[in-house]
N, C-alpha and C. Protein backbone atom coordinates (compact mmCIF):
# COMPACT_ATOMS: atom_id res chain seq x y z
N UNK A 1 -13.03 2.56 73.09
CA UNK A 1 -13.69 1.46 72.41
C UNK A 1 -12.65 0.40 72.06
N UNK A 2 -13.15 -0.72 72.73
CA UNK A 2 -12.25 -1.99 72.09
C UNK A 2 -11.82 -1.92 70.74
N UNK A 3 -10.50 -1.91 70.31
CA UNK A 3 -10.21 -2.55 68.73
C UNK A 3 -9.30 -3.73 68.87
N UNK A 4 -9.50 -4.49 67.42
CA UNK A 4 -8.40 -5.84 67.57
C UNK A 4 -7.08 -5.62 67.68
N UNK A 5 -6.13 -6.01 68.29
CA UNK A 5 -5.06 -5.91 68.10
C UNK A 5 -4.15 -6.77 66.84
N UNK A 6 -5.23 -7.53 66.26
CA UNK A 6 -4.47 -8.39 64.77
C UNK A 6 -5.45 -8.07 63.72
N UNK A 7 -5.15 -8.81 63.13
CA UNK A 7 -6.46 -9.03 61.72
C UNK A 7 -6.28 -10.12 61.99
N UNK A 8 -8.03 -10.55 61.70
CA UNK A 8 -8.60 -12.09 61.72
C UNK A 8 -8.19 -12.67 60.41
N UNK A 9 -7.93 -13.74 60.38
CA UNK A 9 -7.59 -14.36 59.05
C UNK A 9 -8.29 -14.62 58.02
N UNK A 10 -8.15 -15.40 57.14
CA UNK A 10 -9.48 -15.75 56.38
C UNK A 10 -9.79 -16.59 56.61
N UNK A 11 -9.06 -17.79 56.86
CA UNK A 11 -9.55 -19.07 57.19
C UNK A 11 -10.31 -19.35 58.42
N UNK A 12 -9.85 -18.51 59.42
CA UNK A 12 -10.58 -18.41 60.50
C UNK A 12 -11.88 -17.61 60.32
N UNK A 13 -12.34 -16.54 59.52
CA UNK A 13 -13.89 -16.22 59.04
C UNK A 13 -14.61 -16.61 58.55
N UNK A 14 -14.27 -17.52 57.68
CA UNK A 14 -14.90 -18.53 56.83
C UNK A 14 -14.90 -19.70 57.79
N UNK A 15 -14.54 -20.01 58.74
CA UNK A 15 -14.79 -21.21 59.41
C UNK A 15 -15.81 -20.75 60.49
N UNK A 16 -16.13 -19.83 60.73
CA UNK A 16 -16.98 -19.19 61.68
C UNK A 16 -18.25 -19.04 60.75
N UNK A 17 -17.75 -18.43 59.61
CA UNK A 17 -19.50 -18.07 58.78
C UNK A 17 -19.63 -19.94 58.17
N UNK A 18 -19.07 -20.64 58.17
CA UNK A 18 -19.42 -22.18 57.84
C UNK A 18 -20.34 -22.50 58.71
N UNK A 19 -20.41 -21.92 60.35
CA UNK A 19 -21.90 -22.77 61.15
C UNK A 19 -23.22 -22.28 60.79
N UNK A 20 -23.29 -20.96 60.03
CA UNK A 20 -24.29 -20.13 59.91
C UNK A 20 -25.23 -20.31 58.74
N UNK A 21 -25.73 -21.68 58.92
CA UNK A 21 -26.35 -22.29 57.68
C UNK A 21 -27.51 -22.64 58.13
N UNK A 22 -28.68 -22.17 57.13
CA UNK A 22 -30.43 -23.12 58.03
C UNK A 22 -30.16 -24.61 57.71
N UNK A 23 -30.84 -25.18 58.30
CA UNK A 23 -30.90 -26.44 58.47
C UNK A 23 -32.44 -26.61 58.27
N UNK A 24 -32.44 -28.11 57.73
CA UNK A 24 -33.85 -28.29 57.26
C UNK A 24 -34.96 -28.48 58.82
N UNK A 25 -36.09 -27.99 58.57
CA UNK A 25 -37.17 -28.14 60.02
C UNK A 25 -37.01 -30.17 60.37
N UNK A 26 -37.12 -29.99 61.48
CA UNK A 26 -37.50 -31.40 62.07
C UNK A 26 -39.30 -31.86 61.92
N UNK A 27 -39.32 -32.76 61.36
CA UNK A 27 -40.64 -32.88 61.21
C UNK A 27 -41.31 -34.17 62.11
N UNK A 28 -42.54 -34.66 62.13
CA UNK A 28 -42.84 -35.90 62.48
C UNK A 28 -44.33 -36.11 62.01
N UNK A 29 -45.06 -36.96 62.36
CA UNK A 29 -46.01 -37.74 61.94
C UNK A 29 -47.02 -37.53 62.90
N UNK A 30 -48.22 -37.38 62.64
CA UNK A 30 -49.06 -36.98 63.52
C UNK A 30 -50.32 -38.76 63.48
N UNK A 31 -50.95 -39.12 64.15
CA UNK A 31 -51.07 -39.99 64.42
C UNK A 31 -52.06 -40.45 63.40
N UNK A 32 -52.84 -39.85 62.52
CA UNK A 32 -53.52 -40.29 60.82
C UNK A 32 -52.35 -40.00 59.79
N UNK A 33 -51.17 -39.70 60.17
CA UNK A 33 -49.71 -40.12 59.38
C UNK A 33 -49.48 -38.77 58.56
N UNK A 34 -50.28 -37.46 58.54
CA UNK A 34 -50.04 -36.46 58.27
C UNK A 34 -48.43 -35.89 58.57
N UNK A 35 -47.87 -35.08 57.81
CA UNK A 35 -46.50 -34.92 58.61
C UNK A 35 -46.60 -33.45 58.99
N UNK A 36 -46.06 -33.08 60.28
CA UNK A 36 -46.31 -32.03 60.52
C UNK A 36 -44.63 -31.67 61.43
N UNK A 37 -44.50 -30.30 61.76
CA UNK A 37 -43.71 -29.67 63.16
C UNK A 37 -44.20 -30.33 64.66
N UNK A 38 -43.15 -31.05 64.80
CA UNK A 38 -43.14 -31.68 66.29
C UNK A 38 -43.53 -30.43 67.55
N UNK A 39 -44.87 -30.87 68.36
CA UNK A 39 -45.30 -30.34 69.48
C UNK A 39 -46.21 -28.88 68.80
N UNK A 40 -46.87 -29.56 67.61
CA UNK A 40 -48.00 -28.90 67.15
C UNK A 40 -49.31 -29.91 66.66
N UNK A 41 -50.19 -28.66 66.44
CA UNK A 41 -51.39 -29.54 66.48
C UNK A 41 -51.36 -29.66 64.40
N UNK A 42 -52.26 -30.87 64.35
CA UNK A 42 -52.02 -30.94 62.74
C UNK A 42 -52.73 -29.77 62.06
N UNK A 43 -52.44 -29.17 61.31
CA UNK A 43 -53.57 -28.18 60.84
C UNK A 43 -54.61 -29.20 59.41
N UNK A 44 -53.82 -30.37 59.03
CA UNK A 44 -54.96 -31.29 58.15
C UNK A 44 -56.30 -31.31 59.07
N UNK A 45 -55.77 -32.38 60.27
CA UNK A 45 -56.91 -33.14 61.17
C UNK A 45 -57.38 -32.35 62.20
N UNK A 46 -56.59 -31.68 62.68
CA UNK A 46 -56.83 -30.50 63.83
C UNK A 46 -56.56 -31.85 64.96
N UNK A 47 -55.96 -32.62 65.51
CA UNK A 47 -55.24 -33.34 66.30
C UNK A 47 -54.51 -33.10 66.77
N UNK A 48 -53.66 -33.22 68.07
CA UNK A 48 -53.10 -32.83 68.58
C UNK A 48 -52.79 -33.86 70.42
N UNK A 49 -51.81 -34.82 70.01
CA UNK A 49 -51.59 -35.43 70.90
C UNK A 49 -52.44 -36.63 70.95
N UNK A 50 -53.15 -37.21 70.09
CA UNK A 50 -54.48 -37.78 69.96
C UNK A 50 -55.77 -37.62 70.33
N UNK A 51 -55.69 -36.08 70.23
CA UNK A 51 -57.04 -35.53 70.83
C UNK A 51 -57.44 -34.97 69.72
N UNK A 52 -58.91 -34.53 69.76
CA UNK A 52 -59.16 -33.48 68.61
C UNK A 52 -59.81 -32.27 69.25
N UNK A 53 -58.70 -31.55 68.92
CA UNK A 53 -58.45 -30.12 69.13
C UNK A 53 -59.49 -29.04 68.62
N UNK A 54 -59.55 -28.99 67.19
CA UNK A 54 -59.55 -27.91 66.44
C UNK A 54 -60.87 -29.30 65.40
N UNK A 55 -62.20 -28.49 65.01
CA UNK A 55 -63.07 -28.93 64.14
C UNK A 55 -62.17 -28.30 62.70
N UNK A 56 -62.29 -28.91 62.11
CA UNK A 56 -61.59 -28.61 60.35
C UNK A 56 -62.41 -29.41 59.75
């Protein structure tokens, strides 16, 4: 079984666990200005691409 041949540093682990952060969702506007997740249908209007999808 592979082992390291050093010890990782600290600065170098902490700069690795620094990318491992959520990030806020991307959102957008659905076309009656609802805001929703891009390349979904609205769940307000039930729209979807300017169609209506879904009766609500």
């Amino acid at each position: 079984m592979a082992v390291p041949k050093r010890r990782t540093s600290r600065s170098n682990t902490r700069s690795r666990r620094a990318q491992w952060k959520a990030k806020a969702p991307a959102l957008s506007k659905c076309s009656r200005g609802h805001t929703i997740r891009p390349h979904t249908m609205c769940p307000t209007c039930g729209r979807y691409n300017d169609r209506q999808v879904l009766d609500v």
